[in-house]
C-alpha atoms as a PDB file:
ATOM      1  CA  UNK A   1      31.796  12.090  -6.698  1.00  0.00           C
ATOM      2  CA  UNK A   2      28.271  13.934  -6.028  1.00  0.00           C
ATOM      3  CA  UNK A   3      28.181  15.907  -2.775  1.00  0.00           C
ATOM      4  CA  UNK A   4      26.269  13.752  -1.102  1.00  0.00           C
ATOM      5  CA  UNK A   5      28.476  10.392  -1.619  1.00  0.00           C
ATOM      6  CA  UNK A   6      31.113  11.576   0.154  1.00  0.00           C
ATOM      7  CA  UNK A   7      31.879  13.209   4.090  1.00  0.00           C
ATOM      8  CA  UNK A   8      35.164  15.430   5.117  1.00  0.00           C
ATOM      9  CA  UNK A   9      35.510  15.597   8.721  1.00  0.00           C
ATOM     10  CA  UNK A  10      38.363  18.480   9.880  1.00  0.00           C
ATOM     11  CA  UNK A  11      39.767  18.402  13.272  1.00  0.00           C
ATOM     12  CA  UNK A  12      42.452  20.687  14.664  1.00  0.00           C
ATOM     13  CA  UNK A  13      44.465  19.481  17.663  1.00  0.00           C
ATOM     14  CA  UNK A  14      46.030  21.405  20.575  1.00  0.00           C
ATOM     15  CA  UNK A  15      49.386  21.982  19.043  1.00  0.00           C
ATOM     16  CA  UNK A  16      47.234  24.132  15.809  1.00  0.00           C
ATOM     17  CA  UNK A  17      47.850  20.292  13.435  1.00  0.00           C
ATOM     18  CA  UNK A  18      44.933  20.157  11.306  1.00  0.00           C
ATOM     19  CA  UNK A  19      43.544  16.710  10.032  1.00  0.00           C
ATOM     20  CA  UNK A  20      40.870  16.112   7.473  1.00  0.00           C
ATOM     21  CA  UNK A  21      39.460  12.695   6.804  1.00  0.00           C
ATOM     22  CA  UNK A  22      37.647  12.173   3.758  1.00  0.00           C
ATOM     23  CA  UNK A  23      35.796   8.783   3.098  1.00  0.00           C
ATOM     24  CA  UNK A  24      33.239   7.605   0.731  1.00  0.00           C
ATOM     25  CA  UNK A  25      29.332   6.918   1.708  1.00  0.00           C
ATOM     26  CA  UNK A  26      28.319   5.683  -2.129  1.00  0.00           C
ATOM     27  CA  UNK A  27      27.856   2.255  -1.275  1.00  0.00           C
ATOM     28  CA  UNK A  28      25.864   3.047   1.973  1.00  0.00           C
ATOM     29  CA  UNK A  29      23.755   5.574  -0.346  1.00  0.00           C
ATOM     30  CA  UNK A  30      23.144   2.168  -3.137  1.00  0.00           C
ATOM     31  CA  UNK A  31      22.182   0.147  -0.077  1.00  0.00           C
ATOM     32  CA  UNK A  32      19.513   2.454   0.934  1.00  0.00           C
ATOM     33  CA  UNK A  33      18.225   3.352  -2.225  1.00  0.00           C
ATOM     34  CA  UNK A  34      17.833  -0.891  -3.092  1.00  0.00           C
ATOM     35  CA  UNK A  35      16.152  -1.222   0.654  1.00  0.00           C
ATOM     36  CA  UNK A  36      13.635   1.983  -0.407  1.00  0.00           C
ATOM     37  CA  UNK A  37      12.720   0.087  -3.671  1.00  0.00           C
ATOM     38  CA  UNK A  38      12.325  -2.766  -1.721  1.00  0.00           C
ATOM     39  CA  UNK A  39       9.794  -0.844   1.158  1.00  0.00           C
ATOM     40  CA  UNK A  40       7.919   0.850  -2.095  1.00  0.00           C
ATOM     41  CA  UNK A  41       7.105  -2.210  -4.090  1.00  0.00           C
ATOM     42  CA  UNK A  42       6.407  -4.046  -0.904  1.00  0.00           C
ATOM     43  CA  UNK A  43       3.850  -1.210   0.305  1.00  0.00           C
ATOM     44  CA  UNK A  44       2.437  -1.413  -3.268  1.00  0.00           C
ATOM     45  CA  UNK A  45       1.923  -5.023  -3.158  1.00  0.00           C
ATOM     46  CA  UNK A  46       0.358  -4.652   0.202  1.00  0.00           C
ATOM     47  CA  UNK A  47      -2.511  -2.167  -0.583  1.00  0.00           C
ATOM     48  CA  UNK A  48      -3.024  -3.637  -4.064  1.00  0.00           C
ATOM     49  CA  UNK A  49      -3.744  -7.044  -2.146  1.00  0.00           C
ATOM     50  CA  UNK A  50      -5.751  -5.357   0.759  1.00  0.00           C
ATOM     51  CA  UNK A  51      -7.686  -3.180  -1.870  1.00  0.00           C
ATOM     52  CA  UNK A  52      -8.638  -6.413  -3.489  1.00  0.00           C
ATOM     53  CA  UNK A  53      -9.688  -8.221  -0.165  1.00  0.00           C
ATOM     54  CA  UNK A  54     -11.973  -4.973   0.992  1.00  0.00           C
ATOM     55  CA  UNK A  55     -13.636  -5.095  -2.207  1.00  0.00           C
ATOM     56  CA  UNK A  56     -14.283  -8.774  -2.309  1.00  0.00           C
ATOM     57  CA  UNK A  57     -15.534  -8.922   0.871  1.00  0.00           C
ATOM     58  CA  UNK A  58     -18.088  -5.520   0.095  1.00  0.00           C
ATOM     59  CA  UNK A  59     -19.157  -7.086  -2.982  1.00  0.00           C
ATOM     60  CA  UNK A  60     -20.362 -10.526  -0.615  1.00  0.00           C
ATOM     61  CA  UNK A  61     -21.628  -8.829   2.750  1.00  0.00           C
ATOM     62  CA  UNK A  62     -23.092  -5.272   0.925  1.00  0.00           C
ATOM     63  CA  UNK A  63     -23.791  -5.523  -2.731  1.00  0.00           C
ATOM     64  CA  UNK A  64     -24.846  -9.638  -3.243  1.00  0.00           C
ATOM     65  CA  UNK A  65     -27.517  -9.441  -0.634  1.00  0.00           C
ATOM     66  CA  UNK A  66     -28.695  -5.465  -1.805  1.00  0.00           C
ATOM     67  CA  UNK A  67     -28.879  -6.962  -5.802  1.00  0.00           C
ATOM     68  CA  UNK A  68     -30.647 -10.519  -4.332  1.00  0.00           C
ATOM     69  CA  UNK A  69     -33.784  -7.948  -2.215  1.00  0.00           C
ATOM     70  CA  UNK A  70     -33.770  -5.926  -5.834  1.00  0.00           C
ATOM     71  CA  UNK A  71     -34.504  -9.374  -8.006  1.00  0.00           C
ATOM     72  CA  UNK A  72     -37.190 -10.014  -5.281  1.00  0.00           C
ATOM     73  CA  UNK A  73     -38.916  -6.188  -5.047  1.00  0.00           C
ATOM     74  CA  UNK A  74     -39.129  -6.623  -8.908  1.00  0.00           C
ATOM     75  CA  UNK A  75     -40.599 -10.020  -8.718  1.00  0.00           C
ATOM     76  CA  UNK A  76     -42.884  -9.120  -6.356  1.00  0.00           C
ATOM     77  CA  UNK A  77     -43.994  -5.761  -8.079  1.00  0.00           C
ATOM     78  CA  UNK A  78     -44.831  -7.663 -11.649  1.00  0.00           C
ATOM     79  CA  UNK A  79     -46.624 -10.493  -9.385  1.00  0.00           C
ATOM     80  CA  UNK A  80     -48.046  -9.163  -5.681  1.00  0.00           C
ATOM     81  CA  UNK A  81     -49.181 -12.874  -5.516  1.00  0.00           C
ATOM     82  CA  UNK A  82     -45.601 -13.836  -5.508  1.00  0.00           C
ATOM     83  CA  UNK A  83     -44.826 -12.610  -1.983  1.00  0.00           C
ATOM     84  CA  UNK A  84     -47.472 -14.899  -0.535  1.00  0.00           C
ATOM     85  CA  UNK A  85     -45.659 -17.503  -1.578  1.00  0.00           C
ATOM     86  CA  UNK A  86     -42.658 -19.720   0.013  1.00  0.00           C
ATOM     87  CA  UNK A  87     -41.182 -19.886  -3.876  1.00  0.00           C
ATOM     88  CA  UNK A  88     -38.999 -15.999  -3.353  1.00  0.00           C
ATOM     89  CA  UNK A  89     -35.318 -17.043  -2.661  1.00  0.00           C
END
């Protein structure tokens, strides 16, 4: 077993006895390891989802609206007339 799947606790009692208990930790180390998979892909999933709600919404309340006043500045600068006029939407 790897050094870290395992723990030896020593204890020496009052009449100079000494005890050492050795016990196993793999399946507590397989448990954590499957719940930090579990935290990473959820975290990944989270911010991939997030990302894609923070640019949908800057694409509808900052760029739509910026591209829509850039159709009308070029309408207006082939006809001046144009502006006058109810017809810019």
């Amino acid at each position: 077993m790897r050094k870290d799947e395992f723990v030896t606790i020593e204890a020496i009692a009052n009449n100079g006895i000494e005890f050492i208990a050795s016990y196993s930790t793999k399946t507590y180390a397989i448990v954590e390891a499957k719940i930090n998979i579990v935290r990473t892909t959820f975290i990944v999933i989270l911010l991939g989802l997030a990302s894609i709600f923070f640019t949908k919404d800057a694409q509808v309340l900052v760029l739509d609206p910026l591209e829509r006043m850039i159709e009308k500045i070029k309408l207006i600068a082939k006809n001046p007339l144009v502006a006058a006029t109810e017809d810019i939407n």
